[in-house]
N, C-alpha and C. Protein backbone atom coordinates (compact mmCIF):
# COMPACT_ATOMS: atom_id res chain seq x y z
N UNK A 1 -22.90 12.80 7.14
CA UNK A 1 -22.90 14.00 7.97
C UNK A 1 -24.27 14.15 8.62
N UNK A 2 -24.46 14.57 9.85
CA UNK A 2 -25.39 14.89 10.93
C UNK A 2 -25.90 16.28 10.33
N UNK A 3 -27.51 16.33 10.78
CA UNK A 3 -27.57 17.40 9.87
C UNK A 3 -27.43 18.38 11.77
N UNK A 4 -27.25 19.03 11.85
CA UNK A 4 -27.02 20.59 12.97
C UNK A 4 -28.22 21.73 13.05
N UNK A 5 -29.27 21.37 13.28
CA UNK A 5 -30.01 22.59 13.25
C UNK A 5 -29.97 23.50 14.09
N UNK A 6 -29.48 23.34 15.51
CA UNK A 6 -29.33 24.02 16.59
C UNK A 6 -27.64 25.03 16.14
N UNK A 7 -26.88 25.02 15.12
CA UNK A 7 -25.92 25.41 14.90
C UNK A 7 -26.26 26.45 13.91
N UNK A 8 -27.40 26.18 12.79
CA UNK A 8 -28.24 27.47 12.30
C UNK A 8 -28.03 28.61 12.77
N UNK A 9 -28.24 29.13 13.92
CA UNK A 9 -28.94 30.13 14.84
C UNK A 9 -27.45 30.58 15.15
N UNK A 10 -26.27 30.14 14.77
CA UNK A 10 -25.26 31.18 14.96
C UNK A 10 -24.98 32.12 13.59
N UNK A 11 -24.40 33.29 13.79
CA UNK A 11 -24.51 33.82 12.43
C UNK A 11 -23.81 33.53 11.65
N UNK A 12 -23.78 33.38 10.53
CA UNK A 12 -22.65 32.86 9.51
C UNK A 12 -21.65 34.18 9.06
N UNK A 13 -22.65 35.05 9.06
CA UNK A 13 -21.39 36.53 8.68
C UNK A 13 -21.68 37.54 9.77
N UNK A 14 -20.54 38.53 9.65
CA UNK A 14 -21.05 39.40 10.74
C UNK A 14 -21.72 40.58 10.21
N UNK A 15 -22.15 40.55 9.32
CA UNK A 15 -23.38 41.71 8.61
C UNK A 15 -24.56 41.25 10.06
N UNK A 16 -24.55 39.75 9.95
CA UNK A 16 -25.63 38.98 10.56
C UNK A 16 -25.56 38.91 12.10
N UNK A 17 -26.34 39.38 12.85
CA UNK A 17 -27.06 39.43 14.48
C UNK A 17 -27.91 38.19 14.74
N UNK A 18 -28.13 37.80 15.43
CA UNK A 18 -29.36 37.17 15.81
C UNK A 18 -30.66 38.43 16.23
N UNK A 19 -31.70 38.52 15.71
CA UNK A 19 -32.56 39.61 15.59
C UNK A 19 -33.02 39.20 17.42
N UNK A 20 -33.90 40.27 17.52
CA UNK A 20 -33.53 40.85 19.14
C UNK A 20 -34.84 41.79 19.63
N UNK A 21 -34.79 41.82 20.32
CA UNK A 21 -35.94 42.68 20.74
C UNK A 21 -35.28 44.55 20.85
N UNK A 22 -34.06 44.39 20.69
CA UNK A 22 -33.23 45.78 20.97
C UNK A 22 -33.34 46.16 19.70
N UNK A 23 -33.17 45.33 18.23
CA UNK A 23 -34.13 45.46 17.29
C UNK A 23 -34.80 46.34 16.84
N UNK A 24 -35.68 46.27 17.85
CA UNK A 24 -37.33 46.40 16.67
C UNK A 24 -37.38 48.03 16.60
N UNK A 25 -36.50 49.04 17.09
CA UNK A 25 -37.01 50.65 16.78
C UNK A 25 -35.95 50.41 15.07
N UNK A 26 -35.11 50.01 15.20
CA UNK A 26 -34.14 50.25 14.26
C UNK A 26 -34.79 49.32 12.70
N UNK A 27 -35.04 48.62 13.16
CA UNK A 27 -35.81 47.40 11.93
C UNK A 27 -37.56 48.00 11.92
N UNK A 28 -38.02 48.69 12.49
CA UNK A 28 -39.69 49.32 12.17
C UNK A 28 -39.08 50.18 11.17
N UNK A 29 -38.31 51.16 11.61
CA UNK A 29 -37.57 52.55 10.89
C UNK A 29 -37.47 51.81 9.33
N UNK A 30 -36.21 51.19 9.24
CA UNK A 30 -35.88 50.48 8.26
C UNK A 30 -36.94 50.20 7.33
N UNK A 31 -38.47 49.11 7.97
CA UNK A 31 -39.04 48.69 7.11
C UNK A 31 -40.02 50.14 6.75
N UNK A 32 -40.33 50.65 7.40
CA UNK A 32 -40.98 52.07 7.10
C UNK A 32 -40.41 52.56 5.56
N UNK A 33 -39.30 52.81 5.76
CA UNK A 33 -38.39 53.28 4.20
C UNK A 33 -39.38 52.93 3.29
N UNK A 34 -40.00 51.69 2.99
CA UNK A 34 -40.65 51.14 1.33
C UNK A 34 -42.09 50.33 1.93
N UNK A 35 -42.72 51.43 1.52
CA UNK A 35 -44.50 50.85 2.05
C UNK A 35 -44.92 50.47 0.81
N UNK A 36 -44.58 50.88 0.17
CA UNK A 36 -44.97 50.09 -1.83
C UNK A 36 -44.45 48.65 -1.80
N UNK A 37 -43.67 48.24 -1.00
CA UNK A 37 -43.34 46.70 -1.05
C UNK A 37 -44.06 45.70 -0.58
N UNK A 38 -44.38 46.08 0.47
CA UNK A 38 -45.51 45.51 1.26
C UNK A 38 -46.51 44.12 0.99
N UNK A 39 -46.66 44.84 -0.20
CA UNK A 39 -48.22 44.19 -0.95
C UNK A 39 -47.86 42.80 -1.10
N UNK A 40 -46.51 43.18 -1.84
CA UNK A 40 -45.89 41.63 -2.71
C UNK A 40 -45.64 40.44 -1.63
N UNK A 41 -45.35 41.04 -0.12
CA UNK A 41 -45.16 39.99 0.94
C UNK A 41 -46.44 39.20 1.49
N UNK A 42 -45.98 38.18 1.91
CA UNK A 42 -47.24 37.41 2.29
C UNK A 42 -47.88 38.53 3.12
N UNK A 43 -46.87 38.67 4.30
CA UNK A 43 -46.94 39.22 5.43
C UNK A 43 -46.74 40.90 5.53
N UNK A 44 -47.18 42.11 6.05
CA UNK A 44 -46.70 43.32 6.24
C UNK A 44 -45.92 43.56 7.24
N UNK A 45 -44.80 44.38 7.33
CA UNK A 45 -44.09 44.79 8.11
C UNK A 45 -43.85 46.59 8.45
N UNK A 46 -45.09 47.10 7.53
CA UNK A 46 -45.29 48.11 7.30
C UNK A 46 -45.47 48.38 8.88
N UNK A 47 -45.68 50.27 9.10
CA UNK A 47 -45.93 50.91 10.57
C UNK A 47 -47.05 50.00 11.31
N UNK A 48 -48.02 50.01 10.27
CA UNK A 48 -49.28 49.59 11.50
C UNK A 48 -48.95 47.86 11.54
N UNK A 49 -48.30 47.31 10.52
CA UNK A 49 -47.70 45.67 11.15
C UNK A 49 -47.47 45.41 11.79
N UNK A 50 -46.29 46.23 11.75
CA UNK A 50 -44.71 45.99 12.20
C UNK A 50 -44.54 45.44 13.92
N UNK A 51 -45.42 45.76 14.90
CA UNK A 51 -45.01 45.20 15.69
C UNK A 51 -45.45 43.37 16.14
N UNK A 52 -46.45 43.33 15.79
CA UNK A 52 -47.50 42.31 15.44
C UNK A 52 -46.22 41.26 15.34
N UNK A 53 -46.07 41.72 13.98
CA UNK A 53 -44.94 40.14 12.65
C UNK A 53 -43.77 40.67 13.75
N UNK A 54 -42.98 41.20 14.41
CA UNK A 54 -42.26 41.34 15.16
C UNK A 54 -42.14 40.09 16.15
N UNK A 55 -42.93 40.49 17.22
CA UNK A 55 -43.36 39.81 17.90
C UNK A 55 -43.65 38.19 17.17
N UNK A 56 -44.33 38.16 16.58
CA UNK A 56 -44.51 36.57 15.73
C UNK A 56 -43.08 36.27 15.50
N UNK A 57 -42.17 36.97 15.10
CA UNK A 57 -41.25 36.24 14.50
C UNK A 57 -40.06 35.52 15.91
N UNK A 58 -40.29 36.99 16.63
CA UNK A 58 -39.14 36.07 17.91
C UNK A 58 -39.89 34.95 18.54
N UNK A 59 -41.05 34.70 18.20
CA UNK A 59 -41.27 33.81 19.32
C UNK A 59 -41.71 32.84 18.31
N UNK A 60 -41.36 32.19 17.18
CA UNK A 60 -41.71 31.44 16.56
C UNK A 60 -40.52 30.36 16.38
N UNK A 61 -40.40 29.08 17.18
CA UNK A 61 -39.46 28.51 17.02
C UNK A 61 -39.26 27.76 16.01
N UNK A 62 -39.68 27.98 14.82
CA UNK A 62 -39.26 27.37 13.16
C UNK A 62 -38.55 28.79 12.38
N UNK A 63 -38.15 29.46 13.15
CA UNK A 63 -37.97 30.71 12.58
C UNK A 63 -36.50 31.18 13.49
N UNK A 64 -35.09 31.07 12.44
CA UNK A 64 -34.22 31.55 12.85
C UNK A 64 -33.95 33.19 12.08
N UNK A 65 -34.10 33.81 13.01
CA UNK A 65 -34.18 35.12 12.67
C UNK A 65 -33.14 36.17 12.61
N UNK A 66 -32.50 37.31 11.32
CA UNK A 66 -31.38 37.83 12.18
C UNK A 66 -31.79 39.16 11.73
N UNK A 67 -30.90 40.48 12.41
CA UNK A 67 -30.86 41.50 11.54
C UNK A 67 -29.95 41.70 10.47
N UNK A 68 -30.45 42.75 10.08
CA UNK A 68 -28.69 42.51 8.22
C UNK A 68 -28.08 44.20 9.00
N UNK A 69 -26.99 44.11 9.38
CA UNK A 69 -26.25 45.61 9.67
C UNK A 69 -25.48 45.95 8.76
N UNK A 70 -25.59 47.11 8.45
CA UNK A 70 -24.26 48.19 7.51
C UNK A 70 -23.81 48.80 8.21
N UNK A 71 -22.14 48.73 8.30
CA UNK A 71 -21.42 49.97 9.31
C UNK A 71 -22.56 49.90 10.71
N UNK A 72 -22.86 49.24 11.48
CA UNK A 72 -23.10 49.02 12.67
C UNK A 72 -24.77 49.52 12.42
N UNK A 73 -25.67 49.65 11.83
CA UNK A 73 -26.72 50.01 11.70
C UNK A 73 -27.96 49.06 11.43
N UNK A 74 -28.69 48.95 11.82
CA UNK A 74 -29.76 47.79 11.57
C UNK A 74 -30.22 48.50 9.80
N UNK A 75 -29.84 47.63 8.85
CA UNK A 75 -30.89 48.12 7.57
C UNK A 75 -31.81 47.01 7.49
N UNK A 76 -32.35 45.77 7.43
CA UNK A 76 -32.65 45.19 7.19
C UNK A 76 -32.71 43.63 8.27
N UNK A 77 -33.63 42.63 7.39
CA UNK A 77 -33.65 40.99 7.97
C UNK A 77 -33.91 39.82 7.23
N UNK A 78 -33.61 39.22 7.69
CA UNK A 78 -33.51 37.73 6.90
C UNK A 78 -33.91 36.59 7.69
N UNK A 79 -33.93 35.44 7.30
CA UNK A 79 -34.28 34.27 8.34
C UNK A 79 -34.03 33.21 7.70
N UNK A 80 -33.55 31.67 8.32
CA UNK A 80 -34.09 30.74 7.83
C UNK A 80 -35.42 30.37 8.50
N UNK A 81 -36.18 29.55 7.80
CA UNK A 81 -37.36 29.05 8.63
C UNK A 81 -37.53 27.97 7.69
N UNK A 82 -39.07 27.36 8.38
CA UNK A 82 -39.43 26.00 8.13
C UNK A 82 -38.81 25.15 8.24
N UNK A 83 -37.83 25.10 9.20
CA UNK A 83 -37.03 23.74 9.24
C UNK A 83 -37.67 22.69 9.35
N UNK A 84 -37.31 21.63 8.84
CA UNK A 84 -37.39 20.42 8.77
C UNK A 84 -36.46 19.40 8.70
N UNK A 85 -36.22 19.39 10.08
CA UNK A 85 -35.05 17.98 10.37
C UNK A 85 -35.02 17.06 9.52
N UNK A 86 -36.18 16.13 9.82
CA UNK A 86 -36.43 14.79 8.87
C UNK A 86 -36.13 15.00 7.52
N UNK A 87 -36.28 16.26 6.86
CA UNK A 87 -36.12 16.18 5.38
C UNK A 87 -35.07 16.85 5.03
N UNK A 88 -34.02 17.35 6.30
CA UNK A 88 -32.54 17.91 6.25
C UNK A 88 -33.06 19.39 5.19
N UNK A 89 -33.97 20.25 5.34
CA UNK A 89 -34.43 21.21 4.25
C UNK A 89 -34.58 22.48 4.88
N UNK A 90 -34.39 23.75 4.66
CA UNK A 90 -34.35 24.76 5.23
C UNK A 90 -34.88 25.84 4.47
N UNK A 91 -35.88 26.68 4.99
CA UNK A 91 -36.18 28.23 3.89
C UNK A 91 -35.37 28.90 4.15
N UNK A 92 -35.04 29.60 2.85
CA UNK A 92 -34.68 31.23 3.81
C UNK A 92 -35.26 31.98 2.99
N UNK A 93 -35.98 32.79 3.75
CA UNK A 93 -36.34 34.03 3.08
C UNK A 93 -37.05 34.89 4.58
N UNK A 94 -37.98 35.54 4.41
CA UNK A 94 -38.64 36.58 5.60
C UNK A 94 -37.21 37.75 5.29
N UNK A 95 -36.58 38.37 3.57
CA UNK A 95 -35.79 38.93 3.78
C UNK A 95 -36.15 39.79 3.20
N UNK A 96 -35.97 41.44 3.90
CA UNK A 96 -35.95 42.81 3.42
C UNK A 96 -34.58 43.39 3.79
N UNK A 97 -34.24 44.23 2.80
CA UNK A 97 -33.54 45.68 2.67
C UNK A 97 -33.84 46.91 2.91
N UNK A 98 -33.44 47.66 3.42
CA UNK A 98 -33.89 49.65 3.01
C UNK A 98 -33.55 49.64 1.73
N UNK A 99 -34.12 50.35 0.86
CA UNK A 99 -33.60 50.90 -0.20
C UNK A 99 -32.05 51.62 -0.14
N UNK A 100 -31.89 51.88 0.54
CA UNK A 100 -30.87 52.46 0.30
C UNK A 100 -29.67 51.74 0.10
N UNK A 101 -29.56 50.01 0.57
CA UNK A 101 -28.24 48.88 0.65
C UNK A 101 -29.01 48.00 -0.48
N UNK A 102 -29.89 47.92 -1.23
CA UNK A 102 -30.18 47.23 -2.20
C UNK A 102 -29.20 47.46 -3.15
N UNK A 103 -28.89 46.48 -3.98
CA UNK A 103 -27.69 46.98 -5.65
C UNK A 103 -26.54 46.83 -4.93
N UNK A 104 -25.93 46.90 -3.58
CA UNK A 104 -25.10 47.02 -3.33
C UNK A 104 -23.78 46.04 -3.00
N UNK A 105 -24.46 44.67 -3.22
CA UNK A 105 -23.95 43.67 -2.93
C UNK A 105 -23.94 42.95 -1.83
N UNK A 106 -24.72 43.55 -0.88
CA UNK A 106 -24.70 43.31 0.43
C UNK A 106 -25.79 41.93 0.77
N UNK A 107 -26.75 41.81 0.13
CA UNK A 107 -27.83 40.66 -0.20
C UNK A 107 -26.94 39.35 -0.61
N UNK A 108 -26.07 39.62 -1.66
CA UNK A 108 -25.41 38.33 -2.31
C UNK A 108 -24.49 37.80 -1.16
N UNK A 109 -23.45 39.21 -0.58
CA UNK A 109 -22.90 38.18 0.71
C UNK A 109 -23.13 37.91 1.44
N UNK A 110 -24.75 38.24 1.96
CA UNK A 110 -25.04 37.48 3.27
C UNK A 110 -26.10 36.31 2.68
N UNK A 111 -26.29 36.25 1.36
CA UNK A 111 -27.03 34.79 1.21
C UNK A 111 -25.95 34.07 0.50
N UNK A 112 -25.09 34.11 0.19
CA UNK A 112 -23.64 33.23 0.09
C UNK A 112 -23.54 32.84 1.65
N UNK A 113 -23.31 33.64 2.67
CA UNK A 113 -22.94 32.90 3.79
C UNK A 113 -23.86 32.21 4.34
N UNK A 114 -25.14 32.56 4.40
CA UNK A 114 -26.31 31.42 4.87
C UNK A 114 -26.40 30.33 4.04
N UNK A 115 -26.39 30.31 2.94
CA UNK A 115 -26.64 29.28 1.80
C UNK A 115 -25.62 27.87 2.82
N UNK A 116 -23.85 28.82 2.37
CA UNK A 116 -22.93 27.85 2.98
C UNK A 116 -23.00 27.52 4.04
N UNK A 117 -23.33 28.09 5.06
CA UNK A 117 -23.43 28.06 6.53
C UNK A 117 -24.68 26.66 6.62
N UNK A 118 -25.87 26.66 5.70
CA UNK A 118 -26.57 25.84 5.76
C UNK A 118 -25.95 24.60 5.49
N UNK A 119 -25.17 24.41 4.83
CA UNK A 119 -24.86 23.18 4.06
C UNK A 119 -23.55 23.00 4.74
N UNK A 120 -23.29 23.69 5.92
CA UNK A 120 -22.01 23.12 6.39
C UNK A 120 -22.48 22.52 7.74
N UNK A 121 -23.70 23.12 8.00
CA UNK A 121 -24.50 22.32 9.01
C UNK A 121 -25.20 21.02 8.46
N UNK A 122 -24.92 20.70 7.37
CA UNK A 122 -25.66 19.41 7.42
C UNK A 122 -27.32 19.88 6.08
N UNK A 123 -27.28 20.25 6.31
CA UNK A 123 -28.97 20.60 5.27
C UNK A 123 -28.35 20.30 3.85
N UNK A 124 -29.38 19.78 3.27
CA UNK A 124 -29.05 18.88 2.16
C UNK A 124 -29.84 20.00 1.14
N UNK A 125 -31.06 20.73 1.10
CA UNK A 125 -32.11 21.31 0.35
C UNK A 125 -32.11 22.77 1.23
N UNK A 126 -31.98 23.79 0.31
CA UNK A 126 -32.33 24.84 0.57
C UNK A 126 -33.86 25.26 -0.47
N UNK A 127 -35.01 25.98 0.05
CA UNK A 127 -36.04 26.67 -0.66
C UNK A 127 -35.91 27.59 -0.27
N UNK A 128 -36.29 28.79 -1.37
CA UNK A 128 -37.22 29.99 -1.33
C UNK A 128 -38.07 29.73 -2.26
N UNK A 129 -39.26 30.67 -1.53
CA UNK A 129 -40.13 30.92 -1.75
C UNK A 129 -41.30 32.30 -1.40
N UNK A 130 -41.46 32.49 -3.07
CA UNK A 130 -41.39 34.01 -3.45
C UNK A 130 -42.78 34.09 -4.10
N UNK A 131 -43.52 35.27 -3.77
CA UNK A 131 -44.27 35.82 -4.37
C UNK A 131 -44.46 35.55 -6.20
N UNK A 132 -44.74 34.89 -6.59
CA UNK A 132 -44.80 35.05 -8.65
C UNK A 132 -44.96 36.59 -8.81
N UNK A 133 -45.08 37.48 -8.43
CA UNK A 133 -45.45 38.67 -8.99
C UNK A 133 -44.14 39.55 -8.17
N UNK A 134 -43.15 38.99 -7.51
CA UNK A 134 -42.22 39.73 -7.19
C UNK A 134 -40.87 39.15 -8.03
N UNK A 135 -40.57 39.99 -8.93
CA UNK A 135 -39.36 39.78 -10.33
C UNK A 135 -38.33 39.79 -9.61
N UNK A 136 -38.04 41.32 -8.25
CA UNK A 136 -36.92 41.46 -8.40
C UNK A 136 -36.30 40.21 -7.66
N UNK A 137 -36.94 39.55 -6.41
CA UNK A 137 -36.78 38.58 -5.77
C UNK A 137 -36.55 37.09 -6.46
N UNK A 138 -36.89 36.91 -6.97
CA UNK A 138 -36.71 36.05 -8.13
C UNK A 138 -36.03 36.10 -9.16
N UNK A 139 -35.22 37.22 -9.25
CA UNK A 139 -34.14 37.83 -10.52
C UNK A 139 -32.76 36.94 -9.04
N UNK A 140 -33.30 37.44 -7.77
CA UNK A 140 -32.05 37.69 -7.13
C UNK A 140 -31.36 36.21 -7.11
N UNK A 141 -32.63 35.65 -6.84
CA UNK A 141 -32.49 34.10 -5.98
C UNK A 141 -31.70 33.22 -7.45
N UNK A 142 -32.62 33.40 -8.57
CA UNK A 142 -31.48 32.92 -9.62
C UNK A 142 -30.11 33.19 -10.19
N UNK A 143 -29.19 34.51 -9.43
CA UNK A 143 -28.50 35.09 -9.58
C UNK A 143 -27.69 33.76 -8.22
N UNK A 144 -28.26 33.55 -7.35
CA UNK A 144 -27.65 32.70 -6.61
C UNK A 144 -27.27 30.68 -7.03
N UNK A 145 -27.62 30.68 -8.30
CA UNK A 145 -28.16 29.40 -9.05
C UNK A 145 -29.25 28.74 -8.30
N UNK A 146 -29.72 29.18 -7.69
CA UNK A 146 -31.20 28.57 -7.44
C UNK A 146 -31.85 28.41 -8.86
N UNK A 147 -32.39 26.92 -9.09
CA UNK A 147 -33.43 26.32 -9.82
C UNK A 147 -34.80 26.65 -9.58
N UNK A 148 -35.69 26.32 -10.48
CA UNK A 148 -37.04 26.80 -10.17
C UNK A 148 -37.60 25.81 -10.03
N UNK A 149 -38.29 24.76 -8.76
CA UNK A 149 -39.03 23.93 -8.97
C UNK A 149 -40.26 23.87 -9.86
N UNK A 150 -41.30 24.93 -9.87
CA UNK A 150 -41.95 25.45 -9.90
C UNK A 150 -42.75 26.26 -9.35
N UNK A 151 -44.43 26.02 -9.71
CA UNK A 151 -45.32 26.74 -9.27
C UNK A 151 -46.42 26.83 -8.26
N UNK A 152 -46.00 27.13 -6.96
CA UNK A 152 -47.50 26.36 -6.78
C UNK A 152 -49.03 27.25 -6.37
N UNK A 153 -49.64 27.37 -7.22
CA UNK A 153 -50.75 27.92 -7.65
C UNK A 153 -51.58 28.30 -6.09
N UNK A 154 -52.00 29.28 -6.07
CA UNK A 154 -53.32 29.71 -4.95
C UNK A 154 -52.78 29.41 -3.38
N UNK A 155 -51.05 29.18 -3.31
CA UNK A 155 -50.85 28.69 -2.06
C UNK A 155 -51.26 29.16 -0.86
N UNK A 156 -51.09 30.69 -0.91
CA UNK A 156 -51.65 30.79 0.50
C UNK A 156 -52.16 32.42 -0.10
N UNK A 157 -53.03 33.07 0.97
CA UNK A 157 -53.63 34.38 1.28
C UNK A 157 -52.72 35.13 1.84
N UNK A 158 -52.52 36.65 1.59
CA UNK A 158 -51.39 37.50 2.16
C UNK A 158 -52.20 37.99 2.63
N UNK A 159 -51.52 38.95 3.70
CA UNK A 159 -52.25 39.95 4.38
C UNK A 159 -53.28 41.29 4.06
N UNK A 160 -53.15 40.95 2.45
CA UNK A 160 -54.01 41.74 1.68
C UNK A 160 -55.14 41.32 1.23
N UNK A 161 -55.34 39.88 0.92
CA UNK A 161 -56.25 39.52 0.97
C UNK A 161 -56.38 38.58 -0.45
N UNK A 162 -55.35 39.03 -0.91
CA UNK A 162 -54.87 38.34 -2.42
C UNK A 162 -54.23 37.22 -2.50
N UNK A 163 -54.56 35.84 -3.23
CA UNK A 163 -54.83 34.50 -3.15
C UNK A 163 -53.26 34.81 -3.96
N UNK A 164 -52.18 34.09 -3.54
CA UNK A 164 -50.93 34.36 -3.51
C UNK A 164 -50.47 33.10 -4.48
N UNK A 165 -49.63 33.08 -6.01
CA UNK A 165 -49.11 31.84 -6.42
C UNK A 165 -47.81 32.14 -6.09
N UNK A 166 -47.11 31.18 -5.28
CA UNK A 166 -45.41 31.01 -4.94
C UNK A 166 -44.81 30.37 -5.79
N UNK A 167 -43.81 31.25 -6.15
CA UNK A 167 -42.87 30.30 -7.07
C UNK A 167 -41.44 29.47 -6.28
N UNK A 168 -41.39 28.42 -6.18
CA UNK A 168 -40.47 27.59 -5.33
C UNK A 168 -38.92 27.56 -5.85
N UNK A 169 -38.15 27.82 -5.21
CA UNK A 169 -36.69 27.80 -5.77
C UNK A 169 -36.17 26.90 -4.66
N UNK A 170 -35.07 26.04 -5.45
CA UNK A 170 -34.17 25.46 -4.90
C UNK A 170 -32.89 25.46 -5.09
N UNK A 171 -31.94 24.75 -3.69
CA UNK A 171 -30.77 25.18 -4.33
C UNK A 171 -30.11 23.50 -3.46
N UNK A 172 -29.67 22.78 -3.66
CA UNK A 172 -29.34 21.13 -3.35
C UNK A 172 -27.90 21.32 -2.93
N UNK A 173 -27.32 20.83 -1.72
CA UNK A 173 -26.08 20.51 -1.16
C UNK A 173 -24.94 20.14 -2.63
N UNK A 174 -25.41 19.22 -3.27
CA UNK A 174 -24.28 19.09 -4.49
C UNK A 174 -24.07 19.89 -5.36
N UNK A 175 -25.16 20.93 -5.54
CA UNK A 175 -25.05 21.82 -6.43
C UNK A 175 -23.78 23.04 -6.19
N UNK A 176 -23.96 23.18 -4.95
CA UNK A 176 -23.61 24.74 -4.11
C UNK A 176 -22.52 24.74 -4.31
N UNK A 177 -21.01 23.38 -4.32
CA UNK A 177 -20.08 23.48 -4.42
C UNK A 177 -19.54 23.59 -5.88
């Protein structure tokens, strides 16, 4: 099988949009809801972020981007990124909720449909990659049978200024079925 990366970028569920510049009042709002989260992301999406990583994200072409809707409402986003053709491998993560659609099940079916959607395009390796100091994200991703590669120590600096260890999850084309 051919791996499809240009087939990514359609949505796999219809929770899922392709994220948009029509967007960004409804997804600032959204990320506004939880400024205590913030910290744990590489990146902020908080008020004074938010337009900045906005902007970065539509125009970043390793970065398939969508919104997450409830009942027609922007709550949230997700992405794959880091693609890598040659190694048929895909991230997904860049994903927030409002508090208010967390618990609700709404996370599990739209990373069930990206997961599959990935692997029906061809991607052999799915990663996330998560903060070590964020549980609930890492409670979630193993709830999806994602494995833990491991650790990798001091990987990068967040926007806080704090020397960040990522914990790597995977999830392999043979596994998923």
């Amino acid at each position: 099988m051919t791996t499809d990366f240009a087939r990514l970028a359609h949505p796999p569920e219809p929770a899922l949009v392709a994220l948009a510049e029509h967007h960004r009042t409804a997804l600032k709002a959204a990320c506004a809801e939880d400024s205590a989260i913030w910290p744990i992301y590489s990146v902020s999406f908080d008020p004074d972020h938010f337009d900045a990583q906005f902007d970065r994200i539509l125009a970043d072409p390793n970065h398939i981007a969508f919104a997450i809707k409830d009942d027609d409402a922007v709550c949230g986003m997700t992405a794959y990124l880091n693609l890598k053709p040659a190694f048929e491998t895909v991230e997904i993560g860049n994903t927030y909720l409002r508090p208010a659609v967390r618990g609700t099940g709404l996370n599990r079916r739209i990373k069930d449909a990206m997961i599959g959607h990935a692997f029906a395009c061809g991607i052999r390796r799915i990663e996330f990659r998560i903060d070590d100091r964020n549980a609930r994200s890492k409670a979630a991703v193993r709830k999806l049978s994602a494995m833990q590669d491991g650790l990798i120590r001091a990987e990068r600096v967040t926007w806080t200024g704090h020397v960040r260890d990522t914990a790597l999850f995977s999830i392999l084309a043979g596994e998923w079925a």
